[in-house]
C-alpha atoms as a PDB file:
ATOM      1  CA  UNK A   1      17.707  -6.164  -5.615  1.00  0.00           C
ATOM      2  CA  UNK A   2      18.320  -8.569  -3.294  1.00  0.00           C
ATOM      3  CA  UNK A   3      16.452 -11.827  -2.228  1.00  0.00           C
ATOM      4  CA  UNK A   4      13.027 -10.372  -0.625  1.00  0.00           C
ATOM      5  CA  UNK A   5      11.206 -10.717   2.451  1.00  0.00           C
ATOM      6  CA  UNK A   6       7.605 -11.132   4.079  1.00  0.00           C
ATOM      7  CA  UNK A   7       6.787  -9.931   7.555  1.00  0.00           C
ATOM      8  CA  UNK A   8       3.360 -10.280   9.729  1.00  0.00           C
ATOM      9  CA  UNK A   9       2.960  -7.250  11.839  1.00  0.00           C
ATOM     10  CA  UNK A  10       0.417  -5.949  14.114  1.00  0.00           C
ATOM     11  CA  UNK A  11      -0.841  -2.108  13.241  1.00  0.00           C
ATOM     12  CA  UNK A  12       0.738  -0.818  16.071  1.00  0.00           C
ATOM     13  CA  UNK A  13       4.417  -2.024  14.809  1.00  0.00           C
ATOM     14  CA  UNK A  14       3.785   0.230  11.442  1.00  0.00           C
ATOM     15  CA  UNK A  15       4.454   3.662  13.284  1.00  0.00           C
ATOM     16  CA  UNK A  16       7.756   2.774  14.309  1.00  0.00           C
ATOM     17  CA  UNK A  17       8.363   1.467  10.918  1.00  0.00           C
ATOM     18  CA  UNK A  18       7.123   4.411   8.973  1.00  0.00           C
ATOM     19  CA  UNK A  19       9.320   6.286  11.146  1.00  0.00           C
ATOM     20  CA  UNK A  20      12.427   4.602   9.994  1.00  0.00           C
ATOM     21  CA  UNK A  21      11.792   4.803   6.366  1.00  0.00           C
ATOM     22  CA  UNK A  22       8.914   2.423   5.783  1.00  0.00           C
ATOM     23  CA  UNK A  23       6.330   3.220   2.959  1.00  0.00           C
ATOM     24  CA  UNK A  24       2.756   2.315   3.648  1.00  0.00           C
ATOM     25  CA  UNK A  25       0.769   1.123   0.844  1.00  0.00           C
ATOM     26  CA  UNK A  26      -2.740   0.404   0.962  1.00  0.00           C
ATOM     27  CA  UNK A  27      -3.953  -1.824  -1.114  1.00  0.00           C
ATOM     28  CA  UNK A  28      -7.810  -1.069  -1.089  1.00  0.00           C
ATOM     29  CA  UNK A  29     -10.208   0.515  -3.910  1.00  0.00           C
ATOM     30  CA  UNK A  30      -9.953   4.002  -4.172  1.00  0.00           C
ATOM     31  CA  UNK A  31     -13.638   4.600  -2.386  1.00  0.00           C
ATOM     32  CA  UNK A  32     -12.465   2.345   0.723  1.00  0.00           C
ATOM     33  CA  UNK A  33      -9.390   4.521   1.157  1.00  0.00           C
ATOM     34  CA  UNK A  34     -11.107   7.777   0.338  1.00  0.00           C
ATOM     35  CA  UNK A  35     -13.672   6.641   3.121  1.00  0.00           C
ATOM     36  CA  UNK A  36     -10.620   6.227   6.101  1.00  0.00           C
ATOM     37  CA  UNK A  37      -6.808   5.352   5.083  1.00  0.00           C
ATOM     38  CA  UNK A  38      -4.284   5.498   8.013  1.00  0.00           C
ATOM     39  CA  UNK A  39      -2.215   9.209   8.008  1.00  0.00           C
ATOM     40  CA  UNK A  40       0.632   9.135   5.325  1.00  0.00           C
ATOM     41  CA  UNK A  41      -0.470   5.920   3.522  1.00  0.00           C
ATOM     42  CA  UNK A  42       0.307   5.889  -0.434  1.00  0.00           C
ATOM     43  CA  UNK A  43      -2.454   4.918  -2.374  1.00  0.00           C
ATOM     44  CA  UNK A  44      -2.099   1.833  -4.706  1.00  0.00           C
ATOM     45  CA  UNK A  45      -5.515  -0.322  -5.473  1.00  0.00           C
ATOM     46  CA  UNK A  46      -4.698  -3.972  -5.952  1.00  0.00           C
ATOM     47  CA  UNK A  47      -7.113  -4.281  -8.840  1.00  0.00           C
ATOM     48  CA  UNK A  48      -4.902  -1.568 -10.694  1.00  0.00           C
ATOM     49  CA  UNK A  49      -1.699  -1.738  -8.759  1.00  0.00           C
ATOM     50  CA  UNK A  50       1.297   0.262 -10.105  1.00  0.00           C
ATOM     51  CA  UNK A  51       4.513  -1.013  -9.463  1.00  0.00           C
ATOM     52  CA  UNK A  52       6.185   2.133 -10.442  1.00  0.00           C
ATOM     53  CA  UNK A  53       4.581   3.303  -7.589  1.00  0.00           C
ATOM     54  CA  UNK A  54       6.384   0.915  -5.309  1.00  0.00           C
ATOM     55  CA  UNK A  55      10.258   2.389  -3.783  1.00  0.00           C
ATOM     56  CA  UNK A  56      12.920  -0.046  -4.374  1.00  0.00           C
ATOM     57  CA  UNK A  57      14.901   1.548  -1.924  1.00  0.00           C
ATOM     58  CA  UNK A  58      12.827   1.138   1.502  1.00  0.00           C
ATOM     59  CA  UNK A  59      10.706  -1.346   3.164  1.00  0.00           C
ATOM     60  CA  UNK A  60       7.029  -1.517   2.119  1.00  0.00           C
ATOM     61  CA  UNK A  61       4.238  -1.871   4.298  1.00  0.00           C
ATOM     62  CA  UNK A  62       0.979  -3.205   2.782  1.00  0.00           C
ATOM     63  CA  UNK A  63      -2.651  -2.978   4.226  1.00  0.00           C
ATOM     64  CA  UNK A  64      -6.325  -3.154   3.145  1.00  0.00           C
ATOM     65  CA  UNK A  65      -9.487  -3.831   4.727  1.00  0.00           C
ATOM     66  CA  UNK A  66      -8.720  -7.564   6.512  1.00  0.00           C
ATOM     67  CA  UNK A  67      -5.045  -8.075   5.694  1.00  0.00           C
ATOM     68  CA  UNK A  68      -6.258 -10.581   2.209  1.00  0.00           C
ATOM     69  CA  UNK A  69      -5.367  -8.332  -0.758  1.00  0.00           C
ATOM     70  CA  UNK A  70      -2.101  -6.790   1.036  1.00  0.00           C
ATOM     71  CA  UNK A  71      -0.886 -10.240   1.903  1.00  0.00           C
ATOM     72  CA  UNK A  72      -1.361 -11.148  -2.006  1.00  0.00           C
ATOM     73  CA  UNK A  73       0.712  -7.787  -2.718  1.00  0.00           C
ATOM     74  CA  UNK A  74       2.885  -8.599   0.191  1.00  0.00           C
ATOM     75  CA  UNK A  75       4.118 -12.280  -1.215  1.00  0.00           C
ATOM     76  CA  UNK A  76       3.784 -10.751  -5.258  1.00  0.00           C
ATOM     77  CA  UNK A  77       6.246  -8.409  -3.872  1.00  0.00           C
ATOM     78  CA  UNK A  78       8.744 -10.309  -1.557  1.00  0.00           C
ATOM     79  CA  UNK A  79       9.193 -12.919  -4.408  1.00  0.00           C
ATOM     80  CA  UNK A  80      10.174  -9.906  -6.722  1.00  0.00           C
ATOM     81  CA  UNK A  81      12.915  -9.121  -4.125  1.00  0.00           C
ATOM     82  CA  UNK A  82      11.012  -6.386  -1.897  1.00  0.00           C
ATOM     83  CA  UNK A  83      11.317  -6.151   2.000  1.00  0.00           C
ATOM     84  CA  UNK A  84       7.496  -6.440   2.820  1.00  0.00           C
ATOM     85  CA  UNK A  85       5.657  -6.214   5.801  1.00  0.00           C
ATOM     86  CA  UNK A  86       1.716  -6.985   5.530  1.00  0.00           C
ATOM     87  CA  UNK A  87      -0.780  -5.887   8.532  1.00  0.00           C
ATOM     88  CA  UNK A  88      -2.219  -8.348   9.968  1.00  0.00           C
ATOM     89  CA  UNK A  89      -5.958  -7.681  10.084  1.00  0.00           C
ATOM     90  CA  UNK A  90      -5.710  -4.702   8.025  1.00  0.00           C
ATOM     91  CA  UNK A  91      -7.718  -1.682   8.420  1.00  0.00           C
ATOM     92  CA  UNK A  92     -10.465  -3.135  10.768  1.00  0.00           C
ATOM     93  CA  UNK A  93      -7.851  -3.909  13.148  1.00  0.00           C
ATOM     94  CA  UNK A  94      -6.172  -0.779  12.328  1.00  0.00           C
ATOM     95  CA  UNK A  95      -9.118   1.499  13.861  1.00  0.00           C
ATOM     96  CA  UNK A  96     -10.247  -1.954  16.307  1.00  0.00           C
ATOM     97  CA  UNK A  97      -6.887  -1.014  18.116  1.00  0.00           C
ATOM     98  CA  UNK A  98      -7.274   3.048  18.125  1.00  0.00           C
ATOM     99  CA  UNK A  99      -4.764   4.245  15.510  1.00  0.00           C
ATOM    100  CA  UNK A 100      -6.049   7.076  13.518  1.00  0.00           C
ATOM    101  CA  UNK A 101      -7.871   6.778  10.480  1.00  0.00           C
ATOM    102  CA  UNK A 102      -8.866  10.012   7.910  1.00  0.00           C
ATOM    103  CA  UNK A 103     -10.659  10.409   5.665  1.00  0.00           C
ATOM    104  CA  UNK A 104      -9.666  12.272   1.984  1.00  0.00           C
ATOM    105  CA  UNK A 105     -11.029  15.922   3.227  1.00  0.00           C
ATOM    106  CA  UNK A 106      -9.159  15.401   6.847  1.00  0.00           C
ATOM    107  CA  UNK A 107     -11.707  14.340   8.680  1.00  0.00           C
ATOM    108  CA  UNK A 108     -12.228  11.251  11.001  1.00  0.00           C
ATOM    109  CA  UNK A 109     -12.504   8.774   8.526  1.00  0.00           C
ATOM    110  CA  UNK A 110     -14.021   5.270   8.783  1.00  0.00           C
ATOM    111  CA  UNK A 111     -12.905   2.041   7.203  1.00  0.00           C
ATOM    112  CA  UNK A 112     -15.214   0.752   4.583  1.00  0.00           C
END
């Protein structure tokens, strides 16, 4: 793997990404995500984060609740040799700026 990388994006810049091979990640305990995760986003809890989990063959996209915890996983990563991108604002600006957020069931979800 080559040397890594770490990007600050806005939540609107992760469709685009997703869309060209980007893996979201969120970050957040597994009742925040339950509660509202953004459509397609892996689930990965920092406090028990698998890096098996993690493709070593596309960019990763990391997000939680404020953008703290996924910029931790965001540098852990890049330093490893990962292409990272970390939301900035995480989740709360996520659903601040009108991008969907489900819950587990398919509902509307809401961001703990």
């Amino acid at each position: 793997m080559s040397t890594g990388s770490l990007t600050q994006i806005r939540p609107a810049e992760v469709p685009p990404l997703v869309e060209s091979g980007a893996v979201l990640i969120d970050v957040r305990e597994h009742q925040e995500i339950t509660a509202g995760h953004a459509p397609g986003a892996m689930m990965n809890p920092l406090q028990a984060f698998d890096l098996g989990k993690v493709p070593t063959d596309a960019p990763v996209i990391l997000i939680c609740r404020s953008g703290a915890r996924s910029m931790a996983a965001a540098n852990a990563l890049a330093n490893m040799g990962f292409t990272t991108y970390n939301v900035q604002g995480g989740m709360a600006a996520w659903q601040r700026d009108g991008l969907p957020v489900v819950a587990d069931d398919g509902s509307q979800g809401m961001v703990l």
